[in-house]
N, C-alpha and C. Protein backbone atom coordinates (compact mmCIF):
# COMPACT_ATOMS: atom_id res chain seq x y z
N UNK A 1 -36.35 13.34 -16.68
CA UNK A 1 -35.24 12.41 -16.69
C UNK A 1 -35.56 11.24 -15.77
N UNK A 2 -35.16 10.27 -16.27
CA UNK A 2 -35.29 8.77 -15.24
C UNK A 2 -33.93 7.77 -15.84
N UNK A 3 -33.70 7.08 -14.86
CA UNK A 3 -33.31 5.92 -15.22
C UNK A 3 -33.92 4.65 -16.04
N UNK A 4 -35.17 4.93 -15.83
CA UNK A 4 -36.13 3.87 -16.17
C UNK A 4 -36.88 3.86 -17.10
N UNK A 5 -36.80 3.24 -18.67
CA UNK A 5 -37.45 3.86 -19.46
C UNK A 5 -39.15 3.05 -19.07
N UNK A 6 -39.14 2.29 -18.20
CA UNK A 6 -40.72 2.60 -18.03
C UNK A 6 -41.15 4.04 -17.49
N UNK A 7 -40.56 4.30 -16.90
CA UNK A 7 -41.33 5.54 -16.01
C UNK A 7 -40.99 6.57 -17.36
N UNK A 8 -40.29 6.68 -18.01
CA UNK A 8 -39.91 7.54 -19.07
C UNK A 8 -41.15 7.55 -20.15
N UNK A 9 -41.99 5.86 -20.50
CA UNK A 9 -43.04 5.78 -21.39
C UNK A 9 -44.03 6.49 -20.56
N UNK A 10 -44.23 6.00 -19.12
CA UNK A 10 -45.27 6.47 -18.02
C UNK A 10 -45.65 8.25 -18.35
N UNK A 11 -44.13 8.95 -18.41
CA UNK A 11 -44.45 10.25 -18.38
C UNK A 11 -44.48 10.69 -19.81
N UNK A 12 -44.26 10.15 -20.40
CA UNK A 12 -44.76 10.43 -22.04
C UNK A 12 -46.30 10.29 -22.38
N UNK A 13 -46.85 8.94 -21.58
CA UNK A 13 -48.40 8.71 -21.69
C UNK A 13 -48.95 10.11 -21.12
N UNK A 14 -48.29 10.49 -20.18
CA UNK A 14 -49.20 11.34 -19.25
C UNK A 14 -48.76 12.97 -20.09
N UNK A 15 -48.06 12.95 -21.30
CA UNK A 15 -47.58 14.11 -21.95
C UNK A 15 -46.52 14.39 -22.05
N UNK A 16 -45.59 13.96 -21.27
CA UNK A 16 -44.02 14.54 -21.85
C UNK A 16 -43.88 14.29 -22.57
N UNK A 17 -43.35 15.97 -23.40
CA UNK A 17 -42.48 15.63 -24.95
C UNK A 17 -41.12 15.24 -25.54
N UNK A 18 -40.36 15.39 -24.48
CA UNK A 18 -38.56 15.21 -24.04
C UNK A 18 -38.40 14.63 -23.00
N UNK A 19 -37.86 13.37 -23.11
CA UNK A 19 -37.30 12.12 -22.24
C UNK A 19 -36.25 11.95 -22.18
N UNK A 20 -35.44 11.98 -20.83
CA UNK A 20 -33.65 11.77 -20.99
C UNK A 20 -33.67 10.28 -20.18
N UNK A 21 -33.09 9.28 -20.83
CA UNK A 21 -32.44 8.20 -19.86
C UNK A 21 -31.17 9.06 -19.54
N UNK A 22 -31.14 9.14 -18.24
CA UNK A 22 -29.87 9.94 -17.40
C UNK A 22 -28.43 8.75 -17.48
N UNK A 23 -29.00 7.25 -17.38
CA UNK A 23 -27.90 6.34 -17.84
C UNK A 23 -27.52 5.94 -18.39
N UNK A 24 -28.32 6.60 -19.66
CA UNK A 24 -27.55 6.54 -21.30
C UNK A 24 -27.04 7.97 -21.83
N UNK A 25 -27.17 8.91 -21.32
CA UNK A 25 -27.24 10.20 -21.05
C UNK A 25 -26.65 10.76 -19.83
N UNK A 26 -25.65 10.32 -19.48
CA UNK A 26 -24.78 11.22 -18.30
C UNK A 26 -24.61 12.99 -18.19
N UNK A 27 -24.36 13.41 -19.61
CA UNK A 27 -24.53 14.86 -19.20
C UNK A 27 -26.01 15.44 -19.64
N UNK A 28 -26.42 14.84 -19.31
CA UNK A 28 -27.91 14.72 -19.44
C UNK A 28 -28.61 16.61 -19.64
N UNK A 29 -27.74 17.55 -18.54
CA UNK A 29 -27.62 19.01 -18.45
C UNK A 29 -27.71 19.33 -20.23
N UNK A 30 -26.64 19.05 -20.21
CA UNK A 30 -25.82 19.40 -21.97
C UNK A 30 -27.10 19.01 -23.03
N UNK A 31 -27.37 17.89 -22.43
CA UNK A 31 -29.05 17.66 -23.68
C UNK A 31 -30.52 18.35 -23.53
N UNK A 32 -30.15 18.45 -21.91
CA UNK A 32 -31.78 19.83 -21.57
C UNK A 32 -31.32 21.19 -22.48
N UNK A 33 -30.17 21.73 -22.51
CA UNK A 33 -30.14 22.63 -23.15
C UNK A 33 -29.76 22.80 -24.77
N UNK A 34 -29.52 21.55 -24.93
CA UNK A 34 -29.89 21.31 -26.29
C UNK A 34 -31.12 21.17 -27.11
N UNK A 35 -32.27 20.56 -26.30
CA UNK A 35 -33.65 20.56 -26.25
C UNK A 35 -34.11 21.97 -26.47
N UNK A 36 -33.93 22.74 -25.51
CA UNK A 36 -34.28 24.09 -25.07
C UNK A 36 -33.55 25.37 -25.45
N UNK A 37 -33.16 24.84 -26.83
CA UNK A 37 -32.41 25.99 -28.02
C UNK A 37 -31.12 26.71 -26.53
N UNK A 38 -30.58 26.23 -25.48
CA UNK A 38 -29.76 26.55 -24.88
C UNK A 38 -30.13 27.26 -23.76
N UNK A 39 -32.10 27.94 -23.47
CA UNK A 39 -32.64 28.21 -23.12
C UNK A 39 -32.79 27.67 -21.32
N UNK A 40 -32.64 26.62 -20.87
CA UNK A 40 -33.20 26.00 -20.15
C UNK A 40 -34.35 25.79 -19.86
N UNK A 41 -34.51 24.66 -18.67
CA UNK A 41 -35.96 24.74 -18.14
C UNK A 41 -36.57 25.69 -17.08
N UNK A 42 -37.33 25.63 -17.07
CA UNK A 42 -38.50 26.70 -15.78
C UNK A 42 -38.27 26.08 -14.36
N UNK A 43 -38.03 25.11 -14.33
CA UNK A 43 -37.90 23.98 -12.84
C UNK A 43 -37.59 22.70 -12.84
N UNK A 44 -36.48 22.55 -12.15
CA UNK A 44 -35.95 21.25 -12.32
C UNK A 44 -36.23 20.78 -10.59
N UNK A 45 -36.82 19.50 -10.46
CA UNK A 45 -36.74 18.80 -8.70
C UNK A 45 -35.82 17.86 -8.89
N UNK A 46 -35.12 18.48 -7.75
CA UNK A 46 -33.87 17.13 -7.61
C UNK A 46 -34.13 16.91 -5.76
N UNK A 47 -34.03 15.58 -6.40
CA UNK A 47 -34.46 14.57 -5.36
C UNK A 47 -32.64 13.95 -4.66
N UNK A 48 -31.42 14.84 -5.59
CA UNK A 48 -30.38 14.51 -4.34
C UNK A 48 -29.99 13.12 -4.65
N UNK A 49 -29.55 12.80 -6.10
CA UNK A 49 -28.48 12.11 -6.53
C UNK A 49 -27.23 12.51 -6.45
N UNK A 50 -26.66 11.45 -6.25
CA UNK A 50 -24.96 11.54 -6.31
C UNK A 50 -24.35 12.83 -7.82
N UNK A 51 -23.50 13.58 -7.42
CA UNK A 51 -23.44 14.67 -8.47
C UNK A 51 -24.23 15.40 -9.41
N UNK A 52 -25.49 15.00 -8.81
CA UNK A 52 -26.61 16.03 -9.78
C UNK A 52 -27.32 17.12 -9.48
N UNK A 53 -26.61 18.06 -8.55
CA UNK A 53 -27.26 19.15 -8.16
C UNK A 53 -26.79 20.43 -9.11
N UNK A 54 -25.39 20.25 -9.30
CA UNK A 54 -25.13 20.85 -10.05
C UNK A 54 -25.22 20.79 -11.46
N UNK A 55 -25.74 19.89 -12.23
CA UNK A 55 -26.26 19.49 -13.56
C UNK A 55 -27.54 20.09 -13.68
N UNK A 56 -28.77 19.80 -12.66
CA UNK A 56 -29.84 20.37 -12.48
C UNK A 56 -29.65 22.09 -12.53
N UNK A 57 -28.80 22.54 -11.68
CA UNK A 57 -28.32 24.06 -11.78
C UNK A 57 -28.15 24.23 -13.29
N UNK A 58 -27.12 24.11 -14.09
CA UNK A 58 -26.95 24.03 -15.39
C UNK A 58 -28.30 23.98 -15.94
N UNK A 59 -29.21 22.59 -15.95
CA UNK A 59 -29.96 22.58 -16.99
C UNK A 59 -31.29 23.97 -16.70
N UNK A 60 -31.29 24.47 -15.55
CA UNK A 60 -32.63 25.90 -15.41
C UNK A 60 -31.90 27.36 -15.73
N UNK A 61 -33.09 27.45 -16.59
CA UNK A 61 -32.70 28.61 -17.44
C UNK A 61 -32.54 30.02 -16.36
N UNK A 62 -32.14 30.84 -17.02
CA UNK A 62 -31.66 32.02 -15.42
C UNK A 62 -33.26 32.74 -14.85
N UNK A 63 -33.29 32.66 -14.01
CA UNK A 63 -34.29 32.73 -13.21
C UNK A 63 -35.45 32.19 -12.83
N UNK A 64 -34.92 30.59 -13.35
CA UNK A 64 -35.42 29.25 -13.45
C UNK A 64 -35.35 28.67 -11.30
N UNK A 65 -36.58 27.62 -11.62
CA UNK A 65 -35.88 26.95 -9.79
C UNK A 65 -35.73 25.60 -9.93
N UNK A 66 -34.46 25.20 -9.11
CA UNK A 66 -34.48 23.79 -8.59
C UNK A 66 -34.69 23.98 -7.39
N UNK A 67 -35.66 23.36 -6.93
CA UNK A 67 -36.48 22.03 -6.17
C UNK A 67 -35.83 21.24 -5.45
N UNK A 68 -34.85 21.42 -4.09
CA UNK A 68 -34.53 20.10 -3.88
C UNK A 68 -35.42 19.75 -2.91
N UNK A 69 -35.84 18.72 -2.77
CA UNK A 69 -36.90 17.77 -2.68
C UNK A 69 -36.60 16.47 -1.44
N UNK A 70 -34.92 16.38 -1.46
CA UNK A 70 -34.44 15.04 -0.77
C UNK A 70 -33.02 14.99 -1.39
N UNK A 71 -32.44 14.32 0.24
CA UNK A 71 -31.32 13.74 -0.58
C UNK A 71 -31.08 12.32 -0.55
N UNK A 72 -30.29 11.68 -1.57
CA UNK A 72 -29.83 10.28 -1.54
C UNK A 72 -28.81 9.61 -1.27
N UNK A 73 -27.89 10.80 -1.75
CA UNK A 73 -26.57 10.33 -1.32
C UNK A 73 -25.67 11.50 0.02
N UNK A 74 -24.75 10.87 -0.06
CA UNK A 74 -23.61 11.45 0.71
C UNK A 74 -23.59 13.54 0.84
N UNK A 75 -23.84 13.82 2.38
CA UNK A 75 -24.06 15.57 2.18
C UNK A 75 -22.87 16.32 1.36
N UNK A 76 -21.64 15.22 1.73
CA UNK A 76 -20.37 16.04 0.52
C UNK A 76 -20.35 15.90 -0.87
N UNK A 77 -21.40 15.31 -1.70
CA UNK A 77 -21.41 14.96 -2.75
C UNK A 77 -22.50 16.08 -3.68
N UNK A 78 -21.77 17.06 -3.90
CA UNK A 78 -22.35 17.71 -5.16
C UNK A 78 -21.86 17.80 -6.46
């Protein structure tokens, strides 16, 4: 997921097969597991956007890991 569809072509060059613009794509969760027959992913890194820790939770499949990595916003903001 990015905001940026350069970095979105960037990680497609380098092999990704599923690209979310997260700002055309707000429940962005709801489309990882649409991707992933409802399955989730293996590991999600969250780098600690404003309300996306818990989306990231959602999108890893059960016994899946998020990664947090950093935060960006506000410590009351999950």
């Amino acid at each position: 997921t990015s905001s940026s569809d350069e970095k979105l072509t960037r990680a497609q060059n380098l092999g990704a097969t599923d690209l979310i613009n997260y700002k055309e794509t707000p429940d962005w969760d709801k489309r990882v597991l649409e991707l992933t027959e409802k399955q989730g992913v293996d590991t999600v890194v969250e780098v600690g956007g404003a309300g996306t820790l818990q989306k990231s939770i959602n999108a890893a499949r059960v016994g899946g890991h998020v990664a947090v990595i950093g935060v960006l916003s506000g410590a009351g903001e999950v």
